[in-house]
Protein backbone atom coordinates (compact mmCIF):
# COMPACT_ATOMS: atom_id res chain seq x y z
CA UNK A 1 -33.55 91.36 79.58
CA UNK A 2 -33.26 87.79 80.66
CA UNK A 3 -36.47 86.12 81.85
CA UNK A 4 -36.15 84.09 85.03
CA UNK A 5 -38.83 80.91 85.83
CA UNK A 6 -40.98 80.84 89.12
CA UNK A 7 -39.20 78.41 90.64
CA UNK A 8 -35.76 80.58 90.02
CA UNK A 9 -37.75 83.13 91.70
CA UNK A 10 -38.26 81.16 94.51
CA UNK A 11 -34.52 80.82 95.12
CA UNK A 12 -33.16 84.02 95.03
CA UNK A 13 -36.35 84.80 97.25
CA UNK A 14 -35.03 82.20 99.80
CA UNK A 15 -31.14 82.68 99.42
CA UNK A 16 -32.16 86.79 99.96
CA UNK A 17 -33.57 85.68 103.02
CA UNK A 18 -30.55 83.34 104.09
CA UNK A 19 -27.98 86.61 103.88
CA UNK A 20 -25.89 86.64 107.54
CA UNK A 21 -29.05 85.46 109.15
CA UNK A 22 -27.42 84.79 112.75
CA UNK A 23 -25.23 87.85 113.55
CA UNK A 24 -27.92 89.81 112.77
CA UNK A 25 -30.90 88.37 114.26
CA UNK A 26 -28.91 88.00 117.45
CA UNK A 27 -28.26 91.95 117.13
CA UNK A 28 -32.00 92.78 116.69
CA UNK A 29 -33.14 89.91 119.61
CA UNK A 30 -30.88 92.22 122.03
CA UNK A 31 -33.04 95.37 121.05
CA UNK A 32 -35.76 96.33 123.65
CA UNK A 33 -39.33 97.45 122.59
CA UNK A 34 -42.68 95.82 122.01
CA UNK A 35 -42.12 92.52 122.28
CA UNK A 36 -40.24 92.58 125.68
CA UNK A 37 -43.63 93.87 127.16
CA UNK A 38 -44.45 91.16 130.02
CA UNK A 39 -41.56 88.92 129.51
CA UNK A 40 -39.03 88.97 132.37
CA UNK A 41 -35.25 89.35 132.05
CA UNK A 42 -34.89 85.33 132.77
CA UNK A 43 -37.32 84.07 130.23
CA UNK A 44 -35.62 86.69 127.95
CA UNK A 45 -32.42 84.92 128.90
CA UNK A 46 -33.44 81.42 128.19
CA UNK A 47 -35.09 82.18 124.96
CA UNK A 48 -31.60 83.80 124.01
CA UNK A 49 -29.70 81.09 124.98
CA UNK A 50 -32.00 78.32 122.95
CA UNK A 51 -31.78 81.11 119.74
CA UNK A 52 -28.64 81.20 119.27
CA UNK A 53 -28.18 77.23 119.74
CA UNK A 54 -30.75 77.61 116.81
CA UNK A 55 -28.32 79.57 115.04
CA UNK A 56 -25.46 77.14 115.12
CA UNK A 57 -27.94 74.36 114.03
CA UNK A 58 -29.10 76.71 111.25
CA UNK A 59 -25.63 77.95 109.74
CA UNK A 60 -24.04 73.99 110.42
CA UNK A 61 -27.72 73.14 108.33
CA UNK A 62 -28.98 71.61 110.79
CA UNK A 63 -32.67 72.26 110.15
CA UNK A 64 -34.70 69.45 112.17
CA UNK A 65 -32.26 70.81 114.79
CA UNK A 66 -32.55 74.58 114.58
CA UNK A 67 -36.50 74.18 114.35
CA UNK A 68 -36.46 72.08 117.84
CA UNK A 69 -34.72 75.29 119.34
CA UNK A 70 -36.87 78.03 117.78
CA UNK A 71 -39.72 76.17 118.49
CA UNK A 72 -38.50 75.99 122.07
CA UNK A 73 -37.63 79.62 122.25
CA UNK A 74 -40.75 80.97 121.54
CA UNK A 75 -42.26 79.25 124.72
CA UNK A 76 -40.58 81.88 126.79
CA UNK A 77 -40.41 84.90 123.97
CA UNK A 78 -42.65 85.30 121.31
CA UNK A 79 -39.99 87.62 120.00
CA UNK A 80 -40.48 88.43 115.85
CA UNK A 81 -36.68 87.50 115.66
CA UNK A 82 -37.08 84.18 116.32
CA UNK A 83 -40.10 83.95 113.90
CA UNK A 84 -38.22 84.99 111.40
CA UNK A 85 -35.15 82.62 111.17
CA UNK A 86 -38.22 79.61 112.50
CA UNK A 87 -39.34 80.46 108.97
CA UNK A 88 -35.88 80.27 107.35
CA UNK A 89 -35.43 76.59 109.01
CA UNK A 90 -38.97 75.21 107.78
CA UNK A 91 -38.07 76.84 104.04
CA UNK A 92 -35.40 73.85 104.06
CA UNK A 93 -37.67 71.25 105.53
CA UNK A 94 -40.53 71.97 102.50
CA UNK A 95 -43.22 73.35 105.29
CA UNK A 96 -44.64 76.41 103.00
CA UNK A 97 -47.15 76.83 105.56
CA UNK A 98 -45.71 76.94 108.93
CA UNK A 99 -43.36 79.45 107.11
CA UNK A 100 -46.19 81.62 106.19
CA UNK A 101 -47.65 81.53 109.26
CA UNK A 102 -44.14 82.22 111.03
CA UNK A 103 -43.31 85.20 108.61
CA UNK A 104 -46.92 87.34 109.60
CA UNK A 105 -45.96 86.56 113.22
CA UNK A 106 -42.36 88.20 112.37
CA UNK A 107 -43.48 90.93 110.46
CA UNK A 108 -46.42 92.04 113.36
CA UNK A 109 -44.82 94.76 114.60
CA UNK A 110 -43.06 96.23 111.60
CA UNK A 111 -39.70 96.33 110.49
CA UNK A 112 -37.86 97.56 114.06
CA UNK A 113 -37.44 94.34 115.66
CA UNK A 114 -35.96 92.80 112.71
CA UNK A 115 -34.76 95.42 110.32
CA UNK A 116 -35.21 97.09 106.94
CA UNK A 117 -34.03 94.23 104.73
CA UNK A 118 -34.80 91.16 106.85
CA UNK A 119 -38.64 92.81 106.63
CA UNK A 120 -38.55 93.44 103.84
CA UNK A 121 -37.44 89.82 102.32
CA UNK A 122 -40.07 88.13 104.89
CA UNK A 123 -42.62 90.31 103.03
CA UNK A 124 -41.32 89.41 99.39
CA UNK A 125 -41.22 85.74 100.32
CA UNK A 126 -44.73 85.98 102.19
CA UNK A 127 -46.19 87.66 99.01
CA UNK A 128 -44.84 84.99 96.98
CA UNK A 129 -46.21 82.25 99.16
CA UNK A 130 -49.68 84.02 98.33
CA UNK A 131 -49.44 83.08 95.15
CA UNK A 132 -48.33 79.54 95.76
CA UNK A 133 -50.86 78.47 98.51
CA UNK A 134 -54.92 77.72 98.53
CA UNK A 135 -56.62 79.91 100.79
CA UNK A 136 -59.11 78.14 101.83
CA UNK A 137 -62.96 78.81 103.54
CA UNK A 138 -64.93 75.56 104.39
CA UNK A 139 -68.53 76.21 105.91
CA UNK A 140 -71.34 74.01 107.73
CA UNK A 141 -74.29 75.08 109.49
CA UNK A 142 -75.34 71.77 109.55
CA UNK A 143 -75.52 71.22 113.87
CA UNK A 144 -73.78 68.27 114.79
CA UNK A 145 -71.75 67.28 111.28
CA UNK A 146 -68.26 66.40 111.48
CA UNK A 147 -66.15 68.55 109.13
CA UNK A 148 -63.11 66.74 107.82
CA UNK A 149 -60.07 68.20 105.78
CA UNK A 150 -57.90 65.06 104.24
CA UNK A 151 -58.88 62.75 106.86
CA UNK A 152 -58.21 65.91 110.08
CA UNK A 153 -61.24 66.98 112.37
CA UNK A 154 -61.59 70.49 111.60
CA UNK A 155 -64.65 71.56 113.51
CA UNK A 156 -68.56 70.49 114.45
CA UNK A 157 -71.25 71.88 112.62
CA UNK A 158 -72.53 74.87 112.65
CA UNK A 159 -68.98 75.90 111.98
CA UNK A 160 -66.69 77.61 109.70
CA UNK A 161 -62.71 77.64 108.87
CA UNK A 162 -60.35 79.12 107.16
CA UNK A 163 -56.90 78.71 106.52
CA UNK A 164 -53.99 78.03 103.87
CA UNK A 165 -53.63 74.45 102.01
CA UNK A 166 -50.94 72.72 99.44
CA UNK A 167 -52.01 72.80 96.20
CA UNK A 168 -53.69 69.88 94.75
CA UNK A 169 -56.66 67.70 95.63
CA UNK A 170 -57.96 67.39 99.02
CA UNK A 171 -60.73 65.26 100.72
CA UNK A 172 -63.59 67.80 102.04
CA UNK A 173 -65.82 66.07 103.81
CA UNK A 174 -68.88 66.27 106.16
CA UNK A 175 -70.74 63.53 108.40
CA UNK A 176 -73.31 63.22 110.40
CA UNK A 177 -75.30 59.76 111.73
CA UNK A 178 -78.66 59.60 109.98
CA UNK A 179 -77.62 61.51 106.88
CA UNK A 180 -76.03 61.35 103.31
CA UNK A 181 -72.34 62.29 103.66
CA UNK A 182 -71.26 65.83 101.61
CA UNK A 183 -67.99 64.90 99.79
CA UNK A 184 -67.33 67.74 97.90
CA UNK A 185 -63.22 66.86 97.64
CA UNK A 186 -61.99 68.55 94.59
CA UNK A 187 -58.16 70.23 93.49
CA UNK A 188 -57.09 73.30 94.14
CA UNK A 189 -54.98 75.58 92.21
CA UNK A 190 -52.03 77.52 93.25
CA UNK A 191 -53.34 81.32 94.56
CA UNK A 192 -56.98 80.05 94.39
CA UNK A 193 -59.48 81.28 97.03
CA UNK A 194 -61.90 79.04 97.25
CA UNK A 195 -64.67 78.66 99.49
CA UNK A 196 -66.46 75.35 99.99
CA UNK A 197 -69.94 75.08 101.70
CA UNK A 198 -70.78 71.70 103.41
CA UNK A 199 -74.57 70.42 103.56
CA UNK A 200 -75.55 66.70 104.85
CA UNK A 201 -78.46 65.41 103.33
CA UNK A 202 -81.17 63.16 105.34
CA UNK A 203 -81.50 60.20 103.94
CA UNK A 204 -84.95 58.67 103.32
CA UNK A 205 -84.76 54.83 102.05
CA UNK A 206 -87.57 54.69 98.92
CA UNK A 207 -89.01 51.40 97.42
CA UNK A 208 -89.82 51.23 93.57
CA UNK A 209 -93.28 49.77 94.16
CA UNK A 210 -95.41 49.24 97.52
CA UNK A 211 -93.72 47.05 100.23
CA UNK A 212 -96.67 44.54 99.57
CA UNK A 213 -96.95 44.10 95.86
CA UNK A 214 -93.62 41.59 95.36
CA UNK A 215 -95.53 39.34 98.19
CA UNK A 216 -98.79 39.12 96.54
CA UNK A 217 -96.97 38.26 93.23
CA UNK A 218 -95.35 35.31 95.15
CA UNK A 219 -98.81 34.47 97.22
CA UNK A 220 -100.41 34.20 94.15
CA UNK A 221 -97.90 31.73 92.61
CA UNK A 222 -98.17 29.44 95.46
CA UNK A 223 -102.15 29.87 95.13
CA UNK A 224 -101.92 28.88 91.12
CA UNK A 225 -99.43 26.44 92.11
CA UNK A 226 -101.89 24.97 95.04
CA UNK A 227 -104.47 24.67 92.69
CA UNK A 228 -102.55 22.98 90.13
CA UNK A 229 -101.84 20.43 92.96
CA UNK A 230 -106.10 20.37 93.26
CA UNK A 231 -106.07 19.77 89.65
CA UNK A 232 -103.65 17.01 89.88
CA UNK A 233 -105.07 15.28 92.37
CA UNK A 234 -108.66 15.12 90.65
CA UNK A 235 -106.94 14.05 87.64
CA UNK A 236 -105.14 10.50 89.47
CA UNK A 237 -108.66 10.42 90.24
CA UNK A 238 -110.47 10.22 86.90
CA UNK A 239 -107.58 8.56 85.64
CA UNK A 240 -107.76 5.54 88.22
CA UNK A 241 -111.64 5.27 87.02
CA UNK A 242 -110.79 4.91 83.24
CA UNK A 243 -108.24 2.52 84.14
CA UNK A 244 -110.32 0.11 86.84
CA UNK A 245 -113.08 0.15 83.92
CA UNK A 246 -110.69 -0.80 81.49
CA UNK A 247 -109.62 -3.86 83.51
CA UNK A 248 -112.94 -5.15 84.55
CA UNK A 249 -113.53 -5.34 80.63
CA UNK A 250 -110.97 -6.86 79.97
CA UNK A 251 -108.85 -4.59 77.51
CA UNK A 252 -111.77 -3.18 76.00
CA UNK A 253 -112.29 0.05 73.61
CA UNK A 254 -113.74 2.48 75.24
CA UNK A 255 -116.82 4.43 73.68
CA UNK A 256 -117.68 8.18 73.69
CA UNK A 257 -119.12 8.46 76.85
CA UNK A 258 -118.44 6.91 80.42
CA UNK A 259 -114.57 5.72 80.30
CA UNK A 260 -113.78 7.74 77.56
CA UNK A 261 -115.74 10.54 78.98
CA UNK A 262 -113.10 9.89 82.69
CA UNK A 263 -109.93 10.00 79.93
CA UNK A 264 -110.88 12.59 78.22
CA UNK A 265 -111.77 14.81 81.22
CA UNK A 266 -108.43 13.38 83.07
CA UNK A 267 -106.16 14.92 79.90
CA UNK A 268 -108.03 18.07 80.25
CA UNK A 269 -107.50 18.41 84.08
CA UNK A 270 -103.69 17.53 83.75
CA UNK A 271 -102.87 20.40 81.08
CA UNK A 272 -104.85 22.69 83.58
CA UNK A 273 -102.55 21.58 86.40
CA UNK A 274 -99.05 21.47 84.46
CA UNK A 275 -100.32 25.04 83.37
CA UNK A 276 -101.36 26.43 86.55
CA UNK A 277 -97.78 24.86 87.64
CA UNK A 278 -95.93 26.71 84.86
CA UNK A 279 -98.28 29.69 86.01
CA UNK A 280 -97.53 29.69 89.43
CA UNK A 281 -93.31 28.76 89.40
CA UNK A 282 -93.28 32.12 86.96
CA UNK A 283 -94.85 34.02 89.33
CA UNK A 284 -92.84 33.22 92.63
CA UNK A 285 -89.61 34.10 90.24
CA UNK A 286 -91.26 36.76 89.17
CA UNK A 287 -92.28 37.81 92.85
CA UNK A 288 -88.67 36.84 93.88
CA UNK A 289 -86.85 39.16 91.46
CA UNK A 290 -89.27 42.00 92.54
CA UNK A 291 -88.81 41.56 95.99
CA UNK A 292 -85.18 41.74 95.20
CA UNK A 293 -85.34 45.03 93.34
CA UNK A 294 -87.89 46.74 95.74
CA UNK A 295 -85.14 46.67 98.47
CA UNK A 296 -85.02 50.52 100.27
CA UNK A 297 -82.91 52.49 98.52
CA UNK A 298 -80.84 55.82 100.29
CA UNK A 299 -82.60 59.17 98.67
CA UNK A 300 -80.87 62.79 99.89
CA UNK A 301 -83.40 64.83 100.93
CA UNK A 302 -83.13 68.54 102.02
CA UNK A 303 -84.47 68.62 105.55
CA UNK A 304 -85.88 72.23 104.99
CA UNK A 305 -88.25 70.94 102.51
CA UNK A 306 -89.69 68.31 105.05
CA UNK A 307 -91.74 71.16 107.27
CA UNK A 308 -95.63 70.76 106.86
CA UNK A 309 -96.91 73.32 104.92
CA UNK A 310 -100.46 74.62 104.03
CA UNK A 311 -102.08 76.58 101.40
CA UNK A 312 -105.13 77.93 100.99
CA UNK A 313 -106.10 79.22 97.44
CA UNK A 314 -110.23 80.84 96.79
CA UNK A 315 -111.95 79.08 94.18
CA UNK A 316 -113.75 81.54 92.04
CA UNK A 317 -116.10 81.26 89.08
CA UNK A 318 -118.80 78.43 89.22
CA UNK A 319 -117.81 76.74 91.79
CA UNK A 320 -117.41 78.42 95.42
CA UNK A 321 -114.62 76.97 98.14
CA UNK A 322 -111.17 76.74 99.39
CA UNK A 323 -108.41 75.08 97.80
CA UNK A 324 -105.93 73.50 100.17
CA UNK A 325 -102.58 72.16 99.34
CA UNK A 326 -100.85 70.34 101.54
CA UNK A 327 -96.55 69.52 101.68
CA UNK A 328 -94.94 67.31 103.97
């Protein structure tokens, strides 16, 4: 037996469908029952009239055409008839599911209104669709969140939905002000079900260390660097001394003790202040780069877990109390 590929299937499917569509949809349109229930003679009328205008555009292949007059139609007469060949015209302009949705409308009150093999091939084609299309089941409870499918508003949490997508990947997305946005976009497979449950985070902005410590580390550069300044200044002072001494002797050597004593100690105090310098400049950088990576950073948090809890646990043994643990 000779194999045919899904997409073949998909053709004879549609070209089943397409068999002397208008003669006999305008035979079953004519046909009373159901459907007529609450629609008057002149709305049945006009809805006739734009039909079979939707008929010519359909045969001619016409399809933007024939959709504008079905579409019409069904305004006055939500008739299964006109469902049905609505369908056929969005097959031809690649809208899977408007044509799914149009073929359950046709095929609502069974196969009277339009006929054994017309329901029949809208149920072949509709089963087929099942296959091809994502059902799909998107949940928040989340109150206030914006649910978003591919960039469209679905609803405002709490909320749910459900309906048929394209195969492929698709944005899911939930936002709310305040919180971490749930992205949980993903691609979906042709006949999967799959159900996708939104949940917005609050977000709580964390620092690595204390808000305070990267501040001290830079007040206490500027404090060794002050000091070094202290430093400096007493040694221009000792060093002015050895150097007014040295003049008033004119040239002399000094000796261990008194001028050499004001050199000696001037040396001393100027490593101390190009130190407490070197000191001080590392620790602003130092207190600069922590500052830097102490900024607040976003952290999801579930807000269930933020209710104030208590527990109260017996101590037993040698020591006698009450334990109590506290979560916040």
């Amino acid at each position: 037996m000779r194999k045919t590929s899904p997409g073949l299937g998909i053709v004879v499917t549609v070209l089943a469908l397409w068999t002397n569509v208008a003669a006999a949809q305008i035979q079953q349109l004519q046909q009373p029952g159901r459907w007529t229930q609450g629609v008057s003679q002149e709305e049945q009328k006009t809805a006739r009239e734009l039909f079979y205008a939707g008929n010519a555009a359909l045969t001619a292949s016409i399809f933007v055409a024939a959709n504008e007059k079905y579409v019409k139609a069904l305004r006055h007469w939500n008739h299964p008839a006109i469902h049905y060949n609505l369908a056929l015209a969005l097959m031809k302009l690649d809208q899977p599911i408007e044509v799914y949705e149009h073929l359950t409308s046709a095929m609502h009150y069974g196969p009277e209104p339009l006929g054994q093999d017309k329901f029949e091939n809208a149920a072949r084609y509709k089963e087929l669709l099942d296959t091809q299309l994502v059902r799909l089941t998107i949940s928040c409870d989340e109150p206030g969140a914006r649910v978003t499918l591919d960039g469209q508003v679905l609803f405002e949490g709490p909320g749910k939905y459900q309906g048929l997508v394209r195969p492929g990947t698709h944005s899911i997305v939930a936002v709310k002000e305040g919180y971490m946005t749930s992205d949980k976009s993903r691609a979906l497979m042709p006949g999967e079900k799959a159900t996708v449950n939104l949940r917005p985070y609050l977000i709580e902005y964390t620092r690595r260390w204390p808000a305070w410590m990267p501040w001290a580390v830079m007040g206490s550069g500027v404090a060794m660097a002050a000091g070094g300044g202290l430093l400096h200044q007493q040694t221009s002072k000792d060093y002015g001394v050895f150097d007014t001494g040295i003049l008033q002797c004119g040239g002399c050597n000094p000796k261990p003790g008194g001028l050499a004593d004001a050199r000696a100690r001037g040396d001393n105090l100027q490593r101390a202040a190009f130190a407490s310098y070197g000191l001080g400049g590392a620790a602003l950088i130092t207190g600069a780069v922590l500052l830097y990576l102490n900024q607040p950073q976003p952290n999801a948090t579930d807000p269930s877990l933020k209710e104030e809890r208590v527990n109260l646990m017996p101590l037993l043994g040698g020591t006698n109390g009450v334990l109590a643990t506290f979560r916040f």
